[in-house]
N, C-alpha and C. Protein backbone atom coordinates (compact mmCIF):
# COMPACT_ATOMS: atom_id res chain seq x y z
N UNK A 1 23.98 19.53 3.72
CA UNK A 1 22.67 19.33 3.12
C UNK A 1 21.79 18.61 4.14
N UNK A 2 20.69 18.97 4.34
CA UNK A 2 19.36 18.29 4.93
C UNK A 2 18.58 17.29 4.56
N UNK A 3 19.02 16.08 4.31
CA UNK A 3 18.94 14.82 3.53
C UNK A 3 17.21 14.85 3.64
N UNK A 4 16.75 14.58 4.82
CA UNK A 4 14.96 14.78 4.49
C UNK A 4 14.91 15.76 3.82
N UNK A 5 15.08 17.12 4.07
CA UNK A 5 14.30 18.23 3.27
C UNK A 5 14.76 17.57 1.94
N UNK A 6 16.27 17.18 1.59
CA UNK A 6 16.52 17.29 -0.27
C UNK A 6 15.82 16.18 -0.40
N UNK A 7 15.31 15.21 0.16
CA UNK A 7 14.27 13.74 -0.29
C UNK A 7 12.96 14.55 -0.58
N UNK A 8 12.35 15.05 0.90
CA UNK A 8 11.15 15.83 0.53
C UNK A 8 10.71 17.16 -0.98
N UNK A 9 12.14 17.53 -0.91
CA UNK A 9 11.86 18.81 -2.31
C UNK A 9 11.84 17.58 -3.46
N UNK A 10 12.62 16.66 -3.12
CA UNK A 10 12.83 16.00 -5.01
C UNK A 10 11.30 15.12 -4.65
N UNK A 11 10.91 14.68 -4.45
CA UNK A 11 9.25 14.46 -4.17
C UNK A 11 8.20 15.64 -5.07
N UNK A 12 8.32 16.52 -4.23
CA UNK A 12 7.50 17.32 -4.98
C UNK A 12 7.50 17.53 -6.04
N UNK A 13 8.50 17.40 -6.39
CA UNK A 13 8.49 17.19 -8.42
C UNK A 13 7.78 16.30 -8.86
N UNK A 14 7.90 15.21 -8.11
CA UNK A 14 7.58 14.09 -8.81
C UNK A 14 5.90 14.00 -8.68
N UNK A 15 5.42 14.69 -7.38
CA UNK A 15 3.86 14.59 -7.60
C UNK A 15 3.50 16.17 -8.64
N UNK A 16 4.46 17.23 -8.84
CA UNK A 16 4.12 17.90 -10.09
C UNK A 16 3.96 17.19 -10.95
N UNK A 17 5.09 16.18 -11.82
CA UNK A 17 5.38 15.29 -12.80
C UNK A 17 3.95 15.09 -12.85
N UNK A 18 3.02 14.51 -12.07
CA UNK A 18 1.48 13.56 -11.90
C UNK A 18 0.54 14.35 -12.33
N UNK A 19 0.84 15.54 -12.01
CA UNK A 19 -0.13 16.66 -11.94
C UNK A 19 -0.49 17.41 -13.43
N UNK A 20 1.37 17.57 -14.09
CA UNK A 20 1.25 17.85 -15.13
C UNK A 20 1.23 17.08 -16.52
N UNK A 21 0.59 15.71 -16.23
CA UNK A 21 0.14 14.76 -16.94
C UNK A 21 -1.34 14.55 -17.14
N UNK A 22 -1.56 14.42 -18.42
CA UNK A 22 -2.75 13.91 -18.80
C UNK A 22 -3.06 12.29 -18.42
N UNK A 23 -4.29 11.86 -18.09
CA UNK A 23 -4.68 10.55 -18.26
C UNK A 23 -4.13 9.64 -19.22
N UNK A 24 -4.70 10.58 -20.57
CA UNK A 24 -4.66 9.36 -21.74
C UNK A 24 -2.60 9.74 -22.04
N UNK A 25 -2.10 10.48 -21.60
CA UNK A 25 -0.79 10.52 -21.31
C UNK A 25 0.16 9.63 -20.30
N UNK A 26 -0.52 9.84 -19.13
CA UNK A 26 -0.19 8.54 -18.28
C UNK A 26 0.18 7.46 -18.56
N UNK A 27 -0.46 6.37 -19.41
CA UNK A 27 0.41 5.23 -19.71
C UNK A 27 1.01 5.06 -20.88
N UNK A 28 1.06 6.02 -21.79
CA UNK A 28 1.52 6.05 -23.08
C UNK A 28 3.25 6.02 -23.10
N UNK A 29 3.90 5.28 -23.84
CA UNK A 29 4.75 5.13 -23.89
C UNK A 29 5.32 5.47 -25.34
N UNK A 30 6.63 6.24 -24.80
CA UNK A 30 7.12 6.95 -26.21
C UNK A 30 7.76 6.16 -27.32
N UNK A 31 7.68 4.83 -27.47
CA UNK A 31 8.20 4.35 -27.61
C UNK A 31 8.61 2.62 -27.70
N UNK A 32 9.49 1.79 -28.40
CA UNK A 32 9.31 0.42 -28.07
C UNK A 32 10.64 0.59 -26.79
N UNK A 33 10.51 -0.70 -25.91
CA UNK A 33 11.47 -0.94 -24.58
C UNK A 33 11.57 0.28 -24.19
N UNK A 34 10.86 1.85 -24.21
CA UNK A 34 10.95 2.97 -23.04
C UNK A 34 9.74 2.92 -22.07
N UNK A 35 9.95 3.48 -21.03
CA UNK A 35 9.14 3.52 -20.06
C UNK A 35 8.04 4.23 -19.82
N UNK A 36 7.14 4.27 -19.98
CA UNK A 36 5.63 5.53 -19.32
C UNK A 36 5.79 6.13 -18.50
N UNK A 37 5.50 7.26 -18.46
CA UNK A 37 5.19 8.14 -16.91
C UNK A 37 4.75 7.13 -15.78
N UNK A 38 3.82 6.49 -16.11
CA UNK A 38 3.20 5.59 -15.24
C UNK A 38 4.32 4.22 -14.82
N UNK A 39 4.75 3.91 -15.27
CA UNK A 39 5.65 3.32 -15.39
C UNK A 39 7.11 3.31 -14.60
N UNK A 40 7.58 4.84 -14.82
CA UNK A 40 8.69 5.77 -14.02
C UNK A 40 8.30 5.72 -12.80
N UNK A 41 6.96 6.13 -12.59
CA UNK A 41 6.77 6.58 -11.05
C UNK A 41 6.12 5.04 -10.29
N UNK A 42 5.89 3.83 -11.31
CA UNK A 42 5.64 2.98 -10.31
C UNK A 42 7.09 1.88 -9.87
N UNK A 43 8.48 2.60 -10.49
CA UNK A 43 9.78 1.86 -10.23
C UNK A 43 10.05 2.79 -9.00
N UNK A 44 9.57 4.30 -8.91
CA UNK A 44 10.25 4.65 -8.06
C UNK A 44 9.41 4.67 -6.69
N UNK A 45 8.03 3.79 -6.96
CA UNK A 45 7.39 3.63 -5.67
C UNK A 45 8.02 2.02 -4.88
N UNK A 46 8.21 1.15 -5.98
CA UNK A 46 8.27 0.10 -6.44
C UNK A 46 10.20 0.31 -5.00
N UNK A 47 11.00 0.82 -5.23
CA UNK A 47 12.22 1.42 -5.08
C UNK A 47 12.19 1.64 -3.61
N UNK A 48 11.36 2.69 -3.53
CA UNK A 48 10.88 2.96 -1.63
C UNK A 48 10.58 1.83 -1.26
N UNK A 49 9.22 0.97 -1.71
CA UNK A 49 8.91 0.25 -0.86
C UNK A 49 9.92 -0.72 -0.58
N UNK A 50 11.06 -0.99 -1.67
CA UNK A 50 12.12 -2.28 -1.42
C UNK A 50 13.55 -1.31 -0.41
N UNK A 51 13.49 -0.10 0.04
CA UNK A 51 14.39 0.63 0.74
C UNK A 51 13.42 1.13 2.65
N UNK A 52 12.49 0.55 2.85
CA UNK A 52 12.04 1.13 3.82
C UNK A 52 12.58 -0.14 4.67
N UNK A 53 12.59 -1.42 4.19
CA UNK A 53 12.93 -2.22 5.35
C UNK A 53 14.39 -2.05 5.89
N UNK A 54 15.28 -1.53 4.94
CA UNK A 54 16.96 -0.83 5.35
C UNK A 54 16.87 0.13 7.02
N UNK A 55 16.01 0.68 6.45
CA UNK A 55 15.83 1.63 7.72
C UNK A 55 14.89 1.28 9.31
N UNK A 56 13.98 0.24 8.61
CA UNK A 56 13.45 -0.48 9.82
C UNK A 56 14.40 -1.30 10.74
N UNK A 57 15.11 -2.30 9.71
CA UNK A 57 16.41 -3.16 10.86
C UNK A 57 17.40 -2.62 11.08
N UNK A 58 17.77 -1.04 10.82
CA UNK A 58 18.69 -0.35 11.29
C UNK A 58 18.40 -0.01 12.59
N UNK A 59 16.98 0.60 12.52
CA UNK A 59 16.40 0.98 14.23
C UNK A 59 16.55 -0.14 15.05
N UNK A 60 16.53 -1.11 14.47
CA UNK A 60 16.66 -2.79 15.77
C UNK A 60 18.10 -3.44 15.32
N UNK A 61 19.06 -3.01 14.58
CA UNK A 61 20.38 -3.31 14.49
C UNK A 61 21.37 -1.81 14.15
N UNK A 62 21.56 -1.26 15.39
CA UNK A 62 22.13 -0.05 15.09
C UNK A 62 23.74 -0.10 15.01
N UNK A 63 24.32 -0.17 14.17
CA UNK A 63 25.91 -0.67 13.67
C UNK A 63 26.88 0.22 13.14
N UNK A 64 28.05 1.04 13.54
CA UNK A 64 28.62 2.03 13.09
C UNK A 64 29.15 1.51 11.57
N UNK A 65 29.10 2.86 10.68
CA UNK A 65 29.34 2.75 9.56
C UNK A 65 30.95 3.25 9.42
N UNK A 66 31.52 2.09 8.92
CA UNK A 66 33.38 2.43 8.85
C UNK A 66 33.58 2.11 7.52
N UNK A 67 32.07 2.59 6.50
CA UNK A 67 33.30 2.76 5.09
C UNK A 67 33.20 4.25 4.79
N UNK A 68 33.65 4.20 3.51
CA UNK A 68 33.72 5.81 2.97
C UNK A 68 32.61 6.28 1.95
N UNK A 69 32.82 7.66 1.59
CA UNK A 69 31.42 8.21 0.82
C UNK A 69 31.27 7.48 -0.13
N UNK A 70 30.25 6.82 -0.86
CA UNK A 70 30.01 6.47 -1.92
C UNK A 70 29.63 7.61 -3.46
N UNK A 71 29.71 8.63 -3.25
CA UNK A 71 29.03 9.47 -4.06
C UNK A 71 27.90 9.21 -4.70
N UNK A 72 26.74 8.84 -3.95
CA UNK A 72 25.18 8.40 -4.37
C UNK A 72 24.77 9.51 -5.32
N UNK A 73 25.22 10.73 -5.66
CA UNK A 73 24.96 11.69 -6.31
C UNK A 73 24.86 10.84 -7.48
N UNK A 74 26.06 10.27 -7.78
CA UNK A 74 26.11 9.44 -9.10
C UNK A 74 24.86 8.90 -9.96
N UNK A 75 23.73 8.48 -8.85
CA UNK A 75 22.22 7.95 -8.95
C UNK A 75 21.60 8.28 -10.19
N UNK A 76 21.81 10.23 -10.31
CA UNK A 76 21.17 11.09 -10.60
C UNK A 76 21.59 10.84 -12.49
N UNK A 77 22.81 10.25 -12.45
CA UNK A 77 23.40 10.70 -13.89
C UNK A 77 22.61 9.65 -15.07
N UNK A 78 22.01 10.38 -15.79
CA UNK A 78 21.45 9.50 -16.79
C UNK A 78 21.96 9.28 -17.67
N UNK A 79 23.18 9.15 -17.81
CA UNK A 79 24.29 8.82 -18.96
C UNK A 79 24.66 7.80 -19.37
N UNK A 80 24.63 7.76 -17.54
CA UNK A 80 25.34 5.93 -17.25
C UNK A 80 23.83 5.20 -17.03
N UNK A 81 23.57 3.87 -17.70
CA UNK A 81 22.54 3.28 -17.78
C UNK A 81 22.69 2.30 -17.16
N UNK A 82 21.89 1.99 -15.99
CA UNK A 82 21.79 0.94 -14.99
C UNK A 82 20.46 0.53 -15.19
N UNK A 83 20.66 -1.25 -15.18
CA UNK A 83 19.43 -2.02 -15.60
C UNK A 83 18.60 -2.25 -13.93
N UNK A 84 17.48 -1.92 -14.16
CA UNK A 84 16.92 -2.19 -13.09
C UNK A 84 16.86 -3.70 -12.35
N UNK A 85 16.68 -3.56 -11.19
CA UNK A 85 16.32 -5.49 -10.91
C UNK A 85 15.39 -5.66 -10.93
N UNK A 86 15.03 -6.98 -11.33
CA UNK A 86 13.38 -7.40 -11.60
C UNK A 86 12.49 -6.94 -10.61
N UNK A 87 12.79 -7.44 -9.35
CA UNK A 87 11.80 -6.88 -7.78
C UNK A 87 11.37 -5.31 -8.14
N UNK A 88 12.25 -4.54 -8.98
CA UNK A 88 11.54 -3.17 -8.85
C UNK A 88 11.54 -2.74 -10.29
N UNK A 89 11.33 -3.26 -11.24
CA UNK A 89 10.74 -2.79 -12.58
C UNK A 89 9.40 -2.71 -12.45
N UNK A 90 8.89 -2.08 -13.05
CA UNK A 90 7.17 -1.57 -13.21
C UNK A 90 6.52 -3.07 -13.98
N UNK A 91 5.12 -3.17 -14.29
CA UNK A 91 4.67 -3.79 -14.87
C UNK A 91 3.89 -3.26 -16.07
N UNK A 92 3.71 -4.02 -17.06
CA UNK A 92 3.20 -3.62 -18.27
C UNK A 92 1.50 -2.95 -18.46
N UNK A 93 1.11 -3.24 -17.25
CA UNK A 93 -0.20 -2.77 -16.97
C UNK A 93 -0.45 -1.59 -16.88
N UNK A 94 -1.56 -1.12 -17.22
CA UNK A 94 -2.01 0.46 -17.30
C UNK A 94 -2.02 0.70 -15.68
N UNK A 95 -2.15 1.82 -15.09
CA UNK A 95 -2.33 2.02 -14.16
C UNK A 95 -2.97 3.44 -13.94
N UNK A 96 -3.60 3.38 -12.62
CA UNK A 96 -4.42 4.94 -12.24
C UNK A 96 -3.79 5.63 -11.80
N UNK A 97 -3.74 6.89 -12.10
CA UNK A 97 -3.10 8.14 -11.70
C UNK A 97 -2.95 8.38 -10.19
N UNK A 98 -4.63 8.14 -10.29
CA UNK A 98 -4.68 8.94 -8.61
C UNK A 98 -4.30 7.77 -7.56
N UNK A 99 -4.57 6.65 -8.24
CA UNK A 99 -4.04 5.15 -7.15
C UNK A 99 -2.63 5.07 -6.74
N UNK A 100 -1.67 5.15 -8.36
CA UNK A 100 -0.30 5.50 -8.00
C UNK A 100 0.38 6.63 -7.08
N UNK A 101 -0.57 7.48 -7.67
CA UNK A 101 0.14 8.52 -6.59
C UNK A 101 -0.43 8.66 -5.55
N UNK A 102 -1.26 8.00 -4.64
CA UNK A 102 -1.35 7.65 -3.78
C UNK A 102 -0.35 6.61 -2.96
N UNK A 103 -0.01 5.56 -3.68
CA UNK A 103 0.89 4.45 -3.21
C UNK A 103 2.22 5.02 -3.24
N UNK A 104 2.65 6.27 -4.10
CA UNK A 104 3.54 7.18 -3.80
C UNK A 104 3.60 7.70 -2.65
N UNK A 105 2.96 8.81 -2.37
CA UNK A 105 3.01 9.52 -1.15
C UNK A 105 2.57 8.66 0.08
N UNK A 106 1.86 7.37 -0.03
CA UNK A 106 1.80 6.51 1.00
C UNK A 106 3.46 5.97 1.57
N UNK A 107 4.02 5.51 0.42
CA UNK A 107 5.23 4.78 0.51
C UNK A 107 6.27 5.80 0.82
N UNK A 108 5.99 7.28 0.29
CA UNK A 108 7.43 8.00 0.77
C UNK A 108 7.46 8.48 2.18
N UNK A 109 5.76 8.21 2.56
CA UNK A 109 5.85 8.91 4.12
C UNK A 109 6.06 7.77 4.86
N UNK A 110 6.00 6.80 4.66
CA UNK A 110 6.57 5.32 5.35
C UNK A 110 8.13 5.54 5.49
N UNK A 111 8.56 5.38 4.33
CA UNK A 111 10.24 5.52 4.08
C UNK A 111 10.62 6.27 4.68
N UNK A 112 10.25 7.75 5.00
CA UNK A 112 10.65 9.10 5.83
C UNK A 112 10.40 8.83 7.37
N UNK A 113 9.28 8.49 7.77
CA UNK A 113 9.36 7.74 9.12
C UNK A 113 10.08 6.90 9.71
N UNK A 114 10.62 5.80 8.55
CA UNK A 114 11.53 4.74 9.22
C UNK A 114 12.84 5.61 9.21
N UNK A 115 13.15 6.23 8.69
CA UNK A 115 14.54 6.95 8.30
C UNK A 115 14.65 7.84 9.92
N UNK A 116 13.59 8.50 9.98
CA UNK A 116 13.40 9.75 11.08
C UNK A 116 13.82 8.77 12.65
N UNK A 117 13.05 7.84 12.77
CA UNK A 117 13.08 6.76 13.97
C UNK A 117 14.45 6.24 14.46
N UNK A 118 15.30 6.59 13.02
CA UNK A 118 16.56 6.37 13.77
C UNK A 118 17.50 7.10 13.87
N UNK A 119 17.08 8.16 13.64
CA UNK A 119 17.80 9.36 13.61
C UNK A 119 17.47 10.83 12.99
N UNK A 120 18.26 11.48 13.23
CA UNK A 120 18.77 13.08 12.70
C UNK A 120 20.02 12.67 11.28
N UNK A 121 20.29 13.61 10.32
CA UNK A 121 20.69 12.64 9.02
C UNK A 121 22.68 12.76 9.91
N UNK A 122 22.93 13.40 11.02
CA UNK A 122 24.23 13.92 11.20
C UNK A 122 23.91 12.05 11.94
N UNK A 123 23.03 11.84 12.67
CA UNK A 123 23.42 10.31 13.06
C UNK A 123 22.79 9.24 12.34
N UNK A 124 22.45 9.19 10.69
CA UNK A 124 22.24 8.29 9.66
C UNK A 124 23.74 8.46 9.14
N UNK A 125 24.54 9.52 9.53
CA UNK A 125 25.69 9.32 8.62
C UNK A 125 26.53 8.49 9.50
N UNK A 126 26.74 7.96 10.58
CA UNK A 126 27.26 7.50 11.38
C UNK A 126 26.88 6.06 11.55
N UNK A 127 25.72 5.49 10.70
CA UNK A 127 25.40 4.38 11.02
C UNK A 127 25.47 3.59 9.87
N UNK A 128 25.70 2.32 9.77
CA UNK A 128 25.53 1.83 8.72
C UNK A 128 24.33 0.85 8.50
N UNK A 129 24.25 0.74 6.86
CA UNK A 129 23.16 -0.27 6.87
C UNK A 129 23.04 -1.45 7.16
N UNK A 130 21.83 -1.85 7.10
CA UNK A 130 22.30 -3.44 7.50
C UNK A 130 22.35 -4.41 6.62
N UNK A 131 22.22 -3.50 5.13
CA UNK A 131 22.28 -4.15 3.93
C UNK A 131 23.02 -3.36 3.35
N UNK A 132 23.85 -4.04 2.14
CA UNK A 132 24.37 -3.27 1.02
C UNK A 132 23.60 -3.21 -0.25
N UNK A 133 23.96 -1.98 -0.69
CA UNK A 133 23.05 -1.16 -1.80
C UNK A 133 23.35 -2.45 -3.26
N UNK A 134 22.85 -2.20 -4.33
CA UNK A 134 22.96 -3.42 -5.12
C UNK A 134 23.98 -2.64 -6.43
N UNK A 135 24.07 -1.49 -6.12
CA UNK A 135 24.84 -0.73 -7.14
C UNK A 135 26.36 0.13 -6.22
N UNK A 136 25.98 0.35 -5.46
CA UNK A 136 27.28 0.95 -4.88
C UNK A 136 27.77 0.34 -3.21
N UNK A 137 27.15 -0.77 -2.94
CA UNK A 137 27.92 -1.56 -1.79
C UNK A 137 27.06 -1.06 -0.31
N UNK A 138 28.29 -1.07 0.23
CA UNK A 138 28.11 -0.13 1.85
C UNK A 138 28.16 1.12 1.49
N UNK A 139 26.64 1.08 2.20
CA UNK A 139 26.41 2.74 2.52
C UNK A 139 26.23 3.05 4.12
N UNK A 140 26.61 4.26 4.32
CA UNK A 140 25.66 5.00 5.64
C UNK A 140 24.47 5.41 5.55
N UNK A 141 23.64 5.01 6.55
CA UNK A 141 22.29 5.20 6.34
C UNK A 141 21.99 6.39 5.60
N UNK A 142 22.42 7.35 6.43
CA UNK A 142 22.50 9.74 5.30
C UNK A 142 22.64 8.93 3.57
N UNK A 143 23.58 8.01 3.39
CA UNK A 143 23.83 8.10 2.26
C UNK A 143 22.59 7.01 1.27
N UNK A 144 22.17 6.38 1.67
CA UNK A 144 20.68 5.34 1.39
C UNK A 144 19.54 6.37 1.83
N UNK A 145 19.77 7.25 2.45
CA UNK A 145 18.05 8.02 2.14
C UNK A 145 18.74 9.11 1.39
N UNK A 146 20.06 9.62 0.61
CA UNK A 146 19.95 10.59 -0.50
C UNK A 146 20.30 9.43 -1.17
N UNK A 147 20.76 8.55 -1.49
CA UNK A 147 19.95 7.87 -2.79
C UNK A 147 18.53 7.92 -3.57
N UNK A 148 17.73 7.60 -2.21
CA UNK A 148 16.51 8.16 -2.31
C UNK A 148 16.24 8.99 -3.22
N UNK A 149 16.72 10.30 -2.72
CA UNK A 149 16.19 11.78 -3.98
C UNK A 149 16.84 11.46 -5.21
N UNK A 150 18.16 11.11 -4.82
CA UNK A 150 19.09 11.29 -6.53
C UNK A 150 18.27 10.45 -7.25
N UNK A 151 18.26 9.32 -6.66
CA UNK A 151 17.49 8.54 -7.79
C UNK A 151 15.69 8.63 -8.30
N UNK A 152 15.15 9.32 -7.27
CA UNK A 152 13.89 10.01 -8.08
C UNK A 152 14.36 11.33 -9.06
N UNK A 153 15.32 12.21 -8.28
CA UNK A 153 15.81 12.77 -9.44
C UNK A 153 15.90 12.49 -11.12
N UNK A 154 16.71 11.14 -10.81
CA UNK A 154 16.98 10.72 -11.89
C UNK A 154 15.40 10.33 -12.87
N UNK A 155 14.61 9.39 -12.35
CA UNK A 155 13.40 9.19 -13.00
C UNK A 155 12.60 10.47 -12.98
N UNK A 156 13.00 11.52 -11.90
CA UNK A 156 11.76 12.56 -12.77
C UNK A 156 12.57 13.16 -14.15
N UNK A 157 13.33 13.32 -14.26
CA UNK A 157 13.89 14.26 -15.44
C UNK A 157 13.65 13.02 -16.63
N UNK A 158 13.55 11.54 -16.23
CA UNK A 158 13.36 10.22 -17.40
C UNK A 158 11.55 10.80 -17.91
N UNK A 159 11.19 11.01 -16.50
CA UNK A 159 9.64 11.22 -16.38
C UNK A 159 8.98 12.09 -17.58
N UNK A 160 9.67 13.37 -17.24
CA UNK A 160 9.42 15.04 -18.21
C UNK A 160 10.10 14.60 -19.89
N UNK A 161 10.94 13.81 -19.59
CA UNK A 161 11.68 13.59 -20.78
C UNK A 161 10.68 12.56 -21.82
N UNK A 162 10.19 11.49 -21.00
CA UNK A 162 9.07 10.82 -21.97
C UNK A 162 7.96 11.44 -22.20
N UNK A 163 7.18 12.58 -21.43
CA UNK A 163 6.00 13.18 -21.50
C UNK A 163 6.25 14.25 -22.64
N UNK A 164 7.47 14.92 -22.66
CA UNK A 164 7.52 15.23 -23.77
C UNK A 164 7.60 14.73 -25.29
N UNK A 165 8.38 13.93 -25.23
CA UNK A 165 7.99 13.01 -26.27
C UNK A 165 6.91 12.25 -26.44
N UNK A 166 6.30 11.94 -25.90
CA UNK A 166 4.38 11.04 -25.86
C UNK A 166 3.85 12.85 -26.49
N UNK A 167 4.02 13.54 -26.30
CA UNK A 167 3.68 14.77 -26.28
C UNK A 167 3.77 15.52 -27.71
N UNK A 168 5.09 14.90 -28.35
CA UNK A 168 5.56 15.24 -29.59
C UNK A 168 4.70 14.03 -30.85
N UNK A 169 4.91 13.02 -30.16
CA UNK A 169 4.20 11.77 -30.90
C UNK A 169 3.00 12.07 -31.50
């Protein structure tokens, strides 16, 4: 797999997700303690911006990675419910469409640059981070930028899943 391209395709969903939202849909929430569209997509901007510095002190601490796969795929499964950490939960505030998704595609082309600077993903798999992940430990860098997708994965399908319901409401 082509870890940028599968980061870059699961992206594009997510600025569909934006696209195929209404305004007065945008911050509506389906719900008591569920999340907004607006909401989804500002954890998973919220997410990049707390994963771009991994890849910055990798380029200035380049360190072979000697553990094993983590299966980051796992990210994706919405079954298993993982509580977010405070640093990257959304805030209760309304927010603008076009601002967020701006600070989106600002923040994912940041994240994709620092990732690119230190490599091709055949030598992100070879390196390790210089941090461990807060849910699955040591990773190799390949394996912290497909976290990346799985886990927008995961919030776009949370994404479509509340818009439909705000939708049904």
């Amino acid at each position: 797999m082509d870890s940028f391209a599968f980061v870059e395709s699961t992206h594009r969903e997510t600025l569909a997700v934006i696209e195929s939202v209404s305004d007065d849909e945008f911050n509506a929430s389906p719900g008591p303690g569920r999340w907004s569209v607006a909401q989804v997509l500002e954890h998973i901007w919220k997410t990049d911006m707390s994963i771009i510095p991994v890849f910055r002190r990798a380029a200035k601490d380049r360190r072979p990675y000697t553990g094993s796969p983590k299966g980051v795929e796992r990210a994706a499964d919405r079954t298993v419910k993982i509580e977010a950490p405070e640093f990257i939960r959304p805030s209760d505030e309304p927010k603008s469409r076009d601002a967020l998704r701006q600070a989106l595609e600002e923040a994912r082309r940041t994240l994709m640059e620092a990732a690119r600077a230190v490599g091709d993903p055949e030598e992100l798999e070879r390196l390790g981070a210089p941090v461990p992940h807060p849910v699955f430990g040591e990773l190799s860098l390949r394996e912290w930028l497909e976290f990346v997708g799985y886990h927008e994965r995961r919030h776009v399908a949370q994404a479509r899943e509340t818009l439909e319901d705000v939708r049904r409401a």
